[in-house]
Protein backbone atom coordinates (compact mmCIF):
# COMPACT_ATOMS: atom_id res chain seq x y z
CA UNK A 1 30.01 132.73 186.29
CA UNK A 2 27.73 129.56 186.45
CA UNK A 3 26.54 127.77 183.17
CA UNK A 4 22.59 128.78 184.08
CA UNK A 5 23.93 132.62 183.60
CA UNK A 6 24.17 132.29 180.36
CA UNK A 7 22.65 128.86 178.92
CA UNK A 8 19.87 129.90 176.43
CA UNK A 9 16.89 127.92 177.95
CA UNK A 10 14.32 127.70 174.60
CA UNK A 11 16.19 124.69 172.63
CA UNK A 12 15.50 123.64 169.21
CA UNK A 13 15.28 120.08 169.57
CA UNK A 14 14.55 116.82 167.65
CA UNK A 15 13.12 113.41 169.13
CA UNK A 16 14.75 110.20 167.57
CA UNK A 17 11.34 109.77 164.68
CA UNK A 18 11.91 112.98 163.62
CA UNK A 19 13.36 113.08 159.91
CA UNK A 20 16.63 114.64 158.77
CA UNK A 21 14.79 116.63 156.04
CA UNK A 22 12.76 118.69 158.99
CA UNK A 23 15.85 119.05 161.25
CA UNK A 24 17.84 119.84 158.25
CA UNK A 25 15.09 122.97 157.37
CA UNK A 26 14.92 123.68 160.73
CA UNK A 27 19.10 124.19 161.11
CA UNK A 28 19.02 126.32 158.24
CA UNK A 29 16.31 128.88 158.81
CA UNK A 30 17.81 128.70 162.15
CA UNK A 31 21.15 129.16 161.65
CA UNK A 32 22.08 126.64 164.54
CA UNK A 33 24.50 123.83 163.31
CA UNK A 34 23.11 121.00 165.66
CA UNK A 35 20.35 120.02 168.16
CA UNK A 36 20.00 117.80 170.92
CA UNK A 37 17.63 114.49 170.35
CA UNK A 38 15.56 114.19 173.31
CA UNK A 39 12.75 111.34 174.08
CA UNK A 40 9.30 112.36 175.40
CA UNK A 41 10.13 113.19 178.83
CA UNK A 42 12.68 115.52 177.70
CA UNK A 43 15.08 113.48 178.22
CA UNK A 44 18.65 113.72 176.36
CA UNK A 45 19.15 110.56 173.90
CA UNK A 46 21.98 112.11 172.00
CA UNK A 47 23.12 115.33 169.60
CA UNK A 48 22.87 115.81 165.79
CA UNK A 49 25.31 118.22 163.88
CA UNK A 50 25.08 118.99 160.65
CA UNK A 51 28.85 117.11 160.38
CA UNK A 52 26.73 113.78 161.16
CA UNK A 53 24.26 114.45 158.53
CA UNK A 54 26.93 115.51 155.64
CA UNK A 55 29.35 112.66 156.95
CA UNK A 56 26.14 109.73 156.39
CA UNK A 57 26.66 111.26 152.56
CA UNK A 58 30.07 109.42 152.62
CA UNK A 59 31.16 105.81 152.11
CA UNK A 60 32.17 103.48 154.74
CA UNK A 61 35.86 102.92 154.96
CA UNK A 62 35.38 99.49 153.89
CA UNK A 63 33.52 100.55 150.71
CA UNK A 64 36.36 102.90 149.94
CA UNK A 65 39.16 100.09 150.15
CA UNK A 66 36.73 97.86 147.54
CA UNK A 67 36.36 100.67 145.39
CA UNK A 68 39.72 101.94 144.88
CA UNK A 69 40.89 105.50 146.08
CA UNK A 70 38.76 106.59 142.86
CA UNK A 71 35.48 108.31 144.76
CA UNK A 72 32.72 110.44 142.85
CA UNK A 73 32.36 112.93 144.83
CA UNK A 74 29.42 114.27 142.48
CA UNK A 75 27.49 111.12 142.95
CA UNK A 76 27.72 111.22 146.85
CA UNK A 77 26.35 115.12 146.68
CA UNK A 78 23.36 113.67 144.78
CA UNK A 79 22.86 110.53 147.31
CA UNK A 80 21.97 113.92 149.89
CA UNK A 81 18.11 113.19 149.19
CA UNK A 82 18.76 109.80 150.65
CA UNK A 83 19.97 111.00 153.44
CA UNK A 84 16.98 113.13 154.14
CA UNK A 85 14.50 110.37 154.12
CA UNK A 86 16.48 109.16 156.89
CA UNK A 87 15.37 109.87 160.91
CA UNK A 88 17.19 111.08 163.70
CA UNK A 89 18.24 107.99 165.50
CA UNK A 90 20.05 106.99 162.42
CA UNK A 91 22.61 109.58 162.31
CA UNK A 92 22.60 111.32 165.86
CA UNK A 93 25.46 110.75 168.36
CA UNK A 94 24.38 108.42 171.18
CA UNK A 95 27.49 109.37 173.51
CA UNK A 96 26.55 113.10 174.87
CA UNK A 97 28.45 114.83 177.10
CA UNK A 98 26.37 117.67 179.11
CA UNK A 99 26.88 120.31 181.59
CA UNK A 100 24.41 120.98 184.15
CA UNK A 101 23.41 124.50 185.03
CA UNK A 102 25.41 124.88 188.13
CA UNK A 103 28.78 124.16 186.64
CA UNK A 104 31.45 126.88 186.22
CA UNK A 105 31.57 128.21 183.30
CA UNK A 106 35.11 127.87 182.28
CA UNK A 107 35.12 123.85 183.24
CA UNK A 108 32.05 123.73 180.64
CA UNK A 109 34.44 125.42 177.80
CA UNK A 110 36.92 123.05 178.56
CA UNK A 111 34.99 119.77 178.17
CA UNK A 112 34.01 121.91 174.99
CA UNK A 113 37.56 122.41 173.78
CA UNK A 114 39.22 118.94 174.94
CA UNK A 115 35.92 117.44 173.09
CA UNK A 116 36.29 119.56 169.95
CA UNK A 117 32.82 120.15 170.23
CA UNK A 118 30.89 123.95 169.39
CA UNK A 119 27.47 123.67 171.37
CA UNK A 120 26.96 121.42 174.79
CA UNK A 121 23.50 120.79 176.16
CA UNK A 122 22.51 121.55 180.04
CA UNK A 123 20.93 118.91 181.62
CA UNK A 124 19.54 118.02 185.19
CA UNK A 125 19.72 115.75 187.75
CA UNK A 126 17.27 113.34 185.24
CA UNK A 127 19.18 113.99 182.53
CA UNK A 128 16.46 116.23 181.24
CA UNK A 129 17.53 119.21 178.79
CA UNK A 130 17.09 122.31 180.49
CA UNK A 131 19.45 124.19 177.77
CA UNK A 132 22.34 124.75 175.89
CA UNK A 133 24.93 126.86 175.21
CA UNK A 134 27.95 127.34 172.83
CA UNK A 135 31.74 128.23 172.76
CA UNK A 136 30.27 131.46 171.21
CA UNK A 137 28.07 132.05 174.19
CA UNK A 138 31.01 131.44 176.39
CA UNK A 139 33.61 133.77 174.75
CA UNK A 140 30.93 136.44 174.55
CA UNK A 141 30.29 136.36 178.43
CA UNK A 142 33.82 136.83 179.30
CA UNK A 143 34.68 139.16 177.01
CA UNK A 144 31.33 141.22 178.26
CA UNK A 145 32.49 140.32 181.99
CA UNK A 146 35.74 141.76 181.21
CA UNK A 147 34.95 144.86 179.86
CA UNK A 148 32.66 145.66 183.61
CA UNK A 149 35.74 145.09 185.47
CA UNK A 150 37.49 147.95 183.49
């Protein structure tokens, strides 16, 4: 099995202006825990999870060490509507790995597994996101493939 076989080609996606508060809503009526950030060709800029927007919640190392190990963790929960007024390119990941659609399956759940990473987008020659899939998608389509060979 190829990567194409099973990618799901209709992505959710963001572009680097877009908010957090509308990619936020649009993870949870989803149910998808990340997106790709693409430019206007299409083109794959980088990946936001909702780990990246939870983790801007958090202090800075540095901040911790000034403050003491004391943190308020009930203060940070309310700094969340600060975070939402934020945009994309603030809190994506710039360094994306991809697959493209011709790759073997099982080499795409490896970069997945030795990057500790649940979803990987499919990308082109250009770079441009053609799709995505996830560890999920992956397990399912063996498992499925295994039970035909029975």
């Amino acid at each position: 099995m190829i990567v194409k076989d099973i990618m799901n080609s209709s992505v959710k996606t963001a572009e680097t202006d877009t908010p957090i508060k509308d990619i936020a809503s649009m993870m949870c009526f989803n149910k998808i825990s990340g997106v790709p950030v693409v430019d206007d060709n299409n083109k794959l800029v980088g990946v936001l999870s909702e780990k990246d927007i939870l983790r801007a919640m958090f202090p800075a190392v540095e901040d911790i060490m000034l403050e003491g190990t004391k943190t308020d963790f009930e203060s940070m929960e309310n700094d969340y509507k600060n975070v939402l007024d934020k945009k994309a390119s603030d809190l994506m990941t710039q360094a994306v790995a991809s697959v493209t659609p011709d790759m073997p399956l099982l080499k795409a759940a490896s970069m997945m597994c030795v990057k500790k990473i649940r979803r990987i987008p499919v990308t082109d020659d250009n770079n441009q996101l053609v799709g995505i899939i996830s560890i999920g998608d992956v397990h399912k389509a063996i498992f499925q493939e295994s039970l035909l060979k029975k």
